[in-house]
C-alpha atoms as a PDB file:
ATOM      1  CA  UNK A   1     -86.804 -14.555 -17.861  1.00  0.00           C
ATOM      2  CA  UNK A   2     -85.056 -14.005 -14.472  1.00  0.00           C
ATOM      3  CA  UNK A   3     -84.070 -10.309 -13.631  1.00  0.00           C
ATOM      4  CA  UNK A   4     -80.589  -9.995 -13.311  1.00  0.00           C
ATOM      5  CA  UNK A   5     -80.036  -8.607  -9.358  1.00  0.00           C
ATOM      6  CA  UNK A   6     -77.045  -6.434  -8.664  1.00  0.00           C
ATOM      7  CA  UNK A   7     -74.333  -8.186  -6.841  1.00  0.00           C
ATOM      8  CA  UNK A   8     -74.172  -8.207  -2.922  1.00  0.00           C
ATOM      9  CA  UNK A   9     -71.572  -5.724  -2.899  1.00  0.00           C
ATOM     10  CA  UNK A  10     -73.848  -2.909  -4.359  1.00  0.00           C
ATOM     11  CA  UNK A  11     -76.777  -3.940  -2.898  1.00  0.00           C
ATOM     12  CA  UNK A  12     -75.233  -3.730   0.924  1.00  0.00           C
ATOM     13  CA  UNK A  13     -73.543  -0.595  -0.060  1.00  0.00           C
ATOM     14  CA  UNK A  14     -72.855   1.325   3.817  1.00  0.00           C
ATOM     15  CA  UNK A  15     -74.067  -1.694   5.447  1.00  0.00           C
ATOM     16  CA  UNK A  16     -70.707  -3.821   5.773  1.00  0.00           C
ATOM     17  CA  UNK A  17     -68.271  -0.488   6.346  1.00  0.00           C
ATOM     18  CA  UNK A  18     -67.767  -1.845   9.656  1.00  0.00           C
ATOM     19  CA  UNK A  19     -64.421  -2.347  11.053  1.00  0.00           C
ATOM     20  CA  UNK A  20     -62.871  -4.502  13.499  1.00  0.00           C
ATOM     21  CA  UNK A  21     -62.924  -1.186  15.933  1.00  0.00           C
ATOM     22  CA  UNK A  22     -67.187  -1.807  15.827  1.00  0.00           C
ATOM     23  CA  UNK A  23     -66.476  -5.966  16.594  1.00  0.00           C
ATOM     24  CA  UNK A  24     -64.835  -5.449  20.656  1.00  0.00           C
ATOM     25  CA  UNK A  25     -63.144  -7.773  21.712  1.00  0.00           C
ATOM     26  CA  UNK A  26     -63.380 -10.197  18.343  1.00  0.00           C
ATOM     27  CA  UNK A  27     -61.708  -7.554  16.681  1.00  0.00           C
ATOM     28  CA  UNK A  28     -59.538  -6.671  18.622  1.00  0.00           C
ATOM     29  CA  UNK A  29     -58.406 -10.250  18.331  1.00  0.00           C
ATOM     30  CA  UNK A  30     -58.872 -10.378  14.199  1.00  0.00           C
ATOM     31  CA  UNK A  31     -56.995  -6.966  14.305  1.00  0.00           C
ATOM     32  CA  UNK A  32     -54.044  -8.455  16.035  1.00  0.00           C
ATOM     33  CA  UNK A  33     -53.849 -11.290  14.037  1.00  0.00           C
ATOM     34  CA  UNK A  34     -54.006  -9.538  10.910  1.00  0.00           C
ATOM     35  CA  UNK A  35     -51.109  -7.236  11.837  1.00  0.00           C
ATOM     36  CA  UNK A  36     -49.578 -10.503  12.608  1.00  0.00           C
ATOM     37  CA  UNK A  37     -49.566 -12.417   8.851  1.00  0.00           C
ATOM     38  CA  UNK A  38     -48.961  -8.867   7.426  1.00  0.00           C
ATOM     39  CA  UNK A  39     -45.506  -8.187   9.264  1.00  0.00           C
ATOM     40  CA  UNK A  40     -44.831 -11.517   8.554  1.00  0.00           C
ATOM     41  CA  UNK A  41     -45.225 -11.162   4.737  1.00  0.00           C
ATOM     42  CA  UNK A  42     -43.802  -7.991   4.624  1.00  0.00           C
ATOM     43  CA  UNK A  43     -40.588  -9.840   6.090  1.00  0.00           C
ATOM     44  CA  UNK A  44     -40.805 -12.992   4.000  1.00  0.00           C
ATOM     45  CA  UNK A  45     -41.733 -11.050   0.534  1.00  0.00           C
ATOM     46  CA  UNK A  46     -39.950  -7.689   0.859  1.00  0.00           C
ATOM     47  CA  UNK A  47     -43.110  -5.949   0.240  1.00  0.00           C
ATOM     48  CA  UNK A  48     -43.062  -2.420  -0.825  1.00  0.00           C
ATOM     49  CA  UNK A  49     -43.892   0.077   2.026  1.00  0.00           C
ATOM     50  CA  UNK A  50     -43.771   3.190  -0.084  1.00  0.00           C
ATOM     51  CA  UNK A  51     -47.712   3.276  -0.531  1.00  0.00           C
ATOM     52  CA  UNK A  52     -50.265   1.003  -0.199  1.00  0.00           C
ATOM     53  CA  UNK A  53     -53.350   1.262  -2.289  1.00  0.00           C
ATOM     54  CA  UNK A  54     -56.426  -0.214   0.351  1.00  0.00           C
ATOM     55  CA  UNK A  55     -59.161  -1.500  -1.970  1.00  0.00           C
ATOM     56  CA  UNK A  56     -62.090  -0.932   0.585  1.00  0.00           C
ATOM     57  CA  UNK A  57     -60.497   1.205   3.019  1.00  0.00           C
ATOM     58  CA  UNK A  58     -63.793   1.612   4.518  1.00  0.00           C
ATOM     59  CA  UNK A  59     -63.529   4.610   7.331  1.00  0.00           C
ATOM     60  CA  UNK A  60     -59.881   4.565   7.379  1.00  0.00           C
ATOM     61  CA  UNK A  61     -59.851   2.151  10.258  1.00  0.00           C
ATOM     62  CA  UNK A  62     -56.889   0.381   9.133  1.00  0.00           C
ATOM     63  CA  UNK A  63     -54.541   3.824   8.512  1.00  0.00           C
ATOM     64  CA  UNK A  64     -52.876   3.351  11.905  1.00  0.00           C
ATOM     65  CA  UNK A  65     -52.096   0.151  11.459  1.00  0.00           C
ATOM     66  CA  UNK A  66     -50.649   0.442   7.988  1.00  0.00           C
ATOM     67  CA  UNK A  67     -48.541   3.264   9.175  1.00  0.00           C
ATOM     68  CA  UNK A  68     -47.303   1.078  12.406  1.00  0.00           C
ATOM     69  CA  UNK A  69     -46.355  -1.589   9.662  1.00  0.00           C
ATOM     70  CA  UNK A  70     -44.210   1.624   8.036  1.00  0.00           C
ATOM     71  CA  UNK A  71     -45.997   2.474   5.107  1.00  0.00           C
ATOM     72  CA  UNK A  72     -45.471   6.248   4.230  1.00  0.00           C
ATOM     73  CA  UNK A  73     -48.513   7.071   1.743  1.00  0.00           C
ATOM     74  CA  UNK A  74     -51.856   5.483   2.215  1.00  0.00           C
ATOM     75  CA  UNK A  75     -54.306   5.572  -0.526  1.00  0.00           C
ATOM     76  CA  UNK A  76     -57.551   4.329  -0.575  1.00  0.00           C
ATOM     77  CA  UNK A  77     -60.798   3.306  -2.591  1.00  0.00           C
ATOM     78  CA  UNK A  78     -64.106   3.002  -0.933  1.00  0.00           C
ATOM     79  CA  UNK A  79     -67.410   3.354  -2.719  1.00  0.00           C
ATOM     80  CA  UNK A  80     -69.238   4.428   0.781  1.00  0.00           C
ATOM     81  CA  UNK A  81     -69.282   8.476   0.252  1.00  0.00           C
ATOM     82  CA  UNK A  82     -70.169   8.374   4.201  1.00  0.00           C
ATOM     83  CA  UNK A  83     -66.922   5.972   4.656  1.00  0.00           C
ATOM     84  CA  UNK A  84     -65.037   8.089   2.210  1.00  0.00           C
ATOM     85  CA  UNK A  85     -65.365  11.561   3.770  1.00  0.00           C
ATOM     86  CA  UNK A  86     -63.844   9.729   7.264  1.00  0.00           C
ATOM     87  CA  UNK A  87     -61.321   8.064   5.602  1.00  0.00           C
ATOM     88  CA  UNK A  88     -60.167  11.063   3.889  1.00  0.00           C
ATOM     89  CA  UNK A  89     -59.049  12.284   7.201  1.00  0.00           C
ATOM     90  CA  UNK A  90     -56.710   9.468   8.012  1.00  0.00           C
ATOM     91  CA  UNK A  91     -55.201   8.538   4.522  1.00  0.00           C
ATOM     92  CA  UNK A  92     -53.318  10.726   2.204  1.00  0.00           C
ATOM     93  CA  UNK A  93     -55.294  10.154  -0.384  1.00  0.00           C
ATOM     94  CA  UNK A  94     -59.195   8.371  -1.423  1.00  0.00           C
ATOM     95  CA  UNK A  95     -61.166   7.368  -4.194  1.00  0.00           C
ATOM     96  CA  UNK A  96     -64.849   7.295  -4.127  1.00  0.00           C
ATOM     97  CA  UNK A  97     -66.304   4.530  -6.073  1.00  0.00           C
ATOM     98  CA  UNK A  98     -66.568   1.005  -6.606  1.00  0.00           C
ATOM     99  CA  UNK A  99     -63.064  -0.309  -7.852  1.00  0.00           C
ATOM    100  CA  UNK A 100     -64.306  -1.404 -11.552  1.00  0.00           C
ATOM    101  CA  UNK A 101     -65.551   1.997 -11.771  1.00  0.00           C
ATOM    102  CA  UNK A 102     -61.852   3.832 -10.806  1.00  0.00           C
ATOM    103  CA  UNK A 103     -59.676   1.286 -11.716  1.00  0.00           C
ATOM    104  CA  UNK A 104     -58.528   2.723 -15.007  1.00  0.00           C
ATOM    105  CA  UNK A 105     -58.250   5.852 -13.495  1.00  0.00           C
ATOM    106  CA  UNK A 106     -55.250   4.801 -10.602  1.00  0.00           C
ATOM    107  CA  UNK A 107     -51.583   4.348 -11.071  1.00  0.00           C
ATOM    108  CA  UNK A 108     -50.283   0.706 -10.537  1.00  0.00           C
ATOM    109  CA  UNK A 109     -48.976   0.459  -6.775  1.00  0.00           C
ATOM    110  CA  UNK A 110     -46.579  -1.619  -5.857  1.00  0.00           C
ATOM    111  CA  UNK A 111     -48.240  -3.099  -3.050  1.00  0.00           C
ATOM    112  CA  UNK A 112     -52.379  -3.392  -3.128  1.00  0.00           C
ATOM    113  CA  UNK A 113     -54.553  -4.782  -0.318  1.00  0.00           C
ATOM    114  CA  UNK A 114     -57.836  -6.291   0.286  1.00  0.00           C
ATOM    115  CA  UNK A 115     -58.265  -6.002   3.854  1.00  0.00           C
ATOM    116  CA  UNK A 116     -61.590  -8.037   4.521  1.00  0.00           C
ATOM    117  CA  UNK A 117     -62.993  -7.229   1.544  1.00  0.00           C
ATOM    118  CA  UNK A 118     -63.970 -10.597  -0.239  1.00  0.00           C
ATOM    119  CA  UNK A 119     -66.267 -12.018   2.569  1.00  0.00           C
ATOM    120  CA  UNK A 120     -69.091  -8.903   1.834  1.00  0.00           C
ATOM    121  CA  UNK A 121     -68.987 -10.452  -1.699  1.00  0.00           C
ATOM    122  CA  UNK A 122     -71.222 -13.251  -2.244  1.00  0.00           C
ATOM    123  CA  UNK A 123     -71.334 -14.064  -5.718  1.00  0.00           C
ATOM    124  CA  UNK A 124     -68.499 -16.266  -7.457  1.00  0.00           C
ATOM    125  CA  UNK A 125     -68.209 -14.193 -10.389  1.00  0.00           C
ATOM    126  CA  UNK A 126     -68.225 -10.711  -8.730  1.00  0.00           C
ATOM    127  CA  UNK A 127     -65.430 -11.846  -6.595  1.00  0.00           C
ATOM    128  CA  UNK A 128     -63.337 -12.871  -9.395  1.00  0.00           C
ATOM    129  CA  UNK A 129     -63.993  -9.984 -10.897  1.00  0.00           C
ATOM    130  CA  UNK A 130     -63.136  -8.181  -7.771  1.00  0.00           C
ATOM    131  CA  UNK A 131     -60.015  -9.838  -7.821  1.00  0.00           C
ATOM    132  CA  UNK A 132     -58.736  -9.885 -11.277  1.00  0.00           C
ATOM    133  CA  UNK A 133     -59.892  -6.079 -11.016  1.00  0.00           C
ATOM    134  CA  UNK A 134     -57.606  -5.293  -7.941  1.00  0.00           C
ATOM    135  CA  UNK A 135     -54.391  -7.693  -9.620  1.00  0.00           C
ATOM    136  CA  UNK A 136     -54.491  -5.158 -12.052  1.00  0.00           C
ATOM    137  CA  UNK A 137     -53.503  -2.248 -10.058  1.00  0.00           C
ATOM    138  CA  UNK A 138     -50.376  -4.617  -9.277  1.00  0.00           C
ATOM    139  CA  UNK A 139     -47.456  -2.179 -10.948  1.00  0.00           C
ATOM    140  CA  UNK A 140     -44.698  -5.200 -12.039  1.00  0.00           C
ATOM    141  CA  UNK A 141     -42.660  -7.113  -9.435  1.00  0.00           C
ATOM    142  CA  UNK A 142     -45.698  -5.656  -6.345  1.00  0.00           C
ATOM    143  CA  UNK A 143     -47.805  -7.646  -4.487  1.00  0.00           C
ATOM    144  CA  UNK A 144     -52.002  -8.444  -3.992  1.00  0.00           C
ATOM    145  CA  UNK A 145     -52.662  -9.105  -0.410  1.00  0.00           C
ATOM    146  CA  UNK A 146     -56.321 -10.036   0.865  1.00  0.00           C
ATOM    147  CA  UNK A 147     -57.514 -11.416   3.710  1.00  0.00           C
ATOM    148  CA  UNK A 148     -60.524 -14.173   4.288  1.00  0.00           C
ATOM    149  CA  UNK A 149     -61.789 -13.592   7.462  1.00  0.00           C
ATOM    150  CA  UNK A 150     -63.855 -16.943   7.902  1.00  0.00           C
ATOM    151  CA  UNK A 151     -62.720 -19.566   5.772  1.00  0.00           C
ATOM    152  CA  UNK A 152     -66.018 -21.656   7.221  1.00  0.00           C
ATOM    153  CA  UNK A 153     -68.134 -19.359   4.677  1.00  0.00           C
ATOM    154  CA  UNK A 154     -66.351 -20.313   2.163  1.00  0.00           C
ATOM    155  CA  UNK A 155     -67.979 -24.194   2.714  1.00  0.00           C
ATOM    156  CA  UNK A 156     -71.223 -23.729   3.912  1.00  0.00           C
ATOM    157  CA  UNK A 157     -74.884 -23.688   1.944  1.00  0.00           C
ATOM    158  CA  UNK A 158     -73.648 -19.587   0.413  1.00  0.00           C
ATOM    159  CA  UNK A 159     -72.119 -22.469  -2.451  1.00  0.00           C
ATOM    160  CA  UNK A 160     -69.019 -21.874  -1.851  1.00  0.00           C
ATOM    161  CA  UNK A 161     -65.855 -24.485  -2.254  1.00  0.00           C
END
């Protein structure tokens, strides 16, 4: 009988908190581009900008930009307590833990993000999971945004399609 393994996400945990502030000048070039496609669906979609809830906020990295993209609370979830106590000094407000853990514990926000989240988890089923988790802090008529930051990954030998 195989022994069932955590998933990648848990087993990396404080080993992929890097942002694209650690990446020079690849991410400075990611950063921009995300800014990009999210003033751009803020635009097309009339997203919310009352709050955003950043699943995987990491260190807080992305606070300035959400404010520069005129969001006026930022709350977090990170499960990194080293990430956590960082990003606590940048957003208005962070939970510590992994998101099926505080999920039912946090209010529906209109507007929910997954800011380079998915490509730190490996298996299929954890990232469903991951996903389905995060749709449900959708409140009704809000938006799930996530970014893939190499769609190449998602096609080579990791067995992805």
């Amino acid at each position: 009988m195989a022994v069932q393994q955590e998933p990648s996400y848990r087993r990396n945990l404080g080993k992929v908190s890097y942002t694209y502030k650690d990446g020079g000048a690849q991410g400075e070039f990611m950063n921009a581009c995300r800014m990009a496609a999210w003033r751009n669906a803020i635009e097309k979609h009339s997203i919310s900008t009352d709050c955003i809830l950043d699943v995987g906020c990491s260190y807080g990295s992305w606070a300035e930009n959400w404010r520069a993209l005129g969001f006026k609370k930022l709350h977090g979830i990170e499960p990194n307590p080293e990430a956590v106590e960082k990003a606590r000094l940048v957003f208005d407000e962070v939970e510590h833990g992994f998101l099926e853990e505080v999920v039912g514990s946090i209010e529906p926000s209109e507007t929910v993000a997954a800011n380079g989240v998915i490509v730190h988890i490996l298996e299929r089923e954890a990232e469903r999971r991951f996903l389905e988790e995060s749709a449900s802090l959708v409140a009704a008529g809000g938006h799930l945004l996530f970014s893939v930051i190499n769609c190449e990954y998602y096609v080579t030998p990791a067995g992805r399609e």
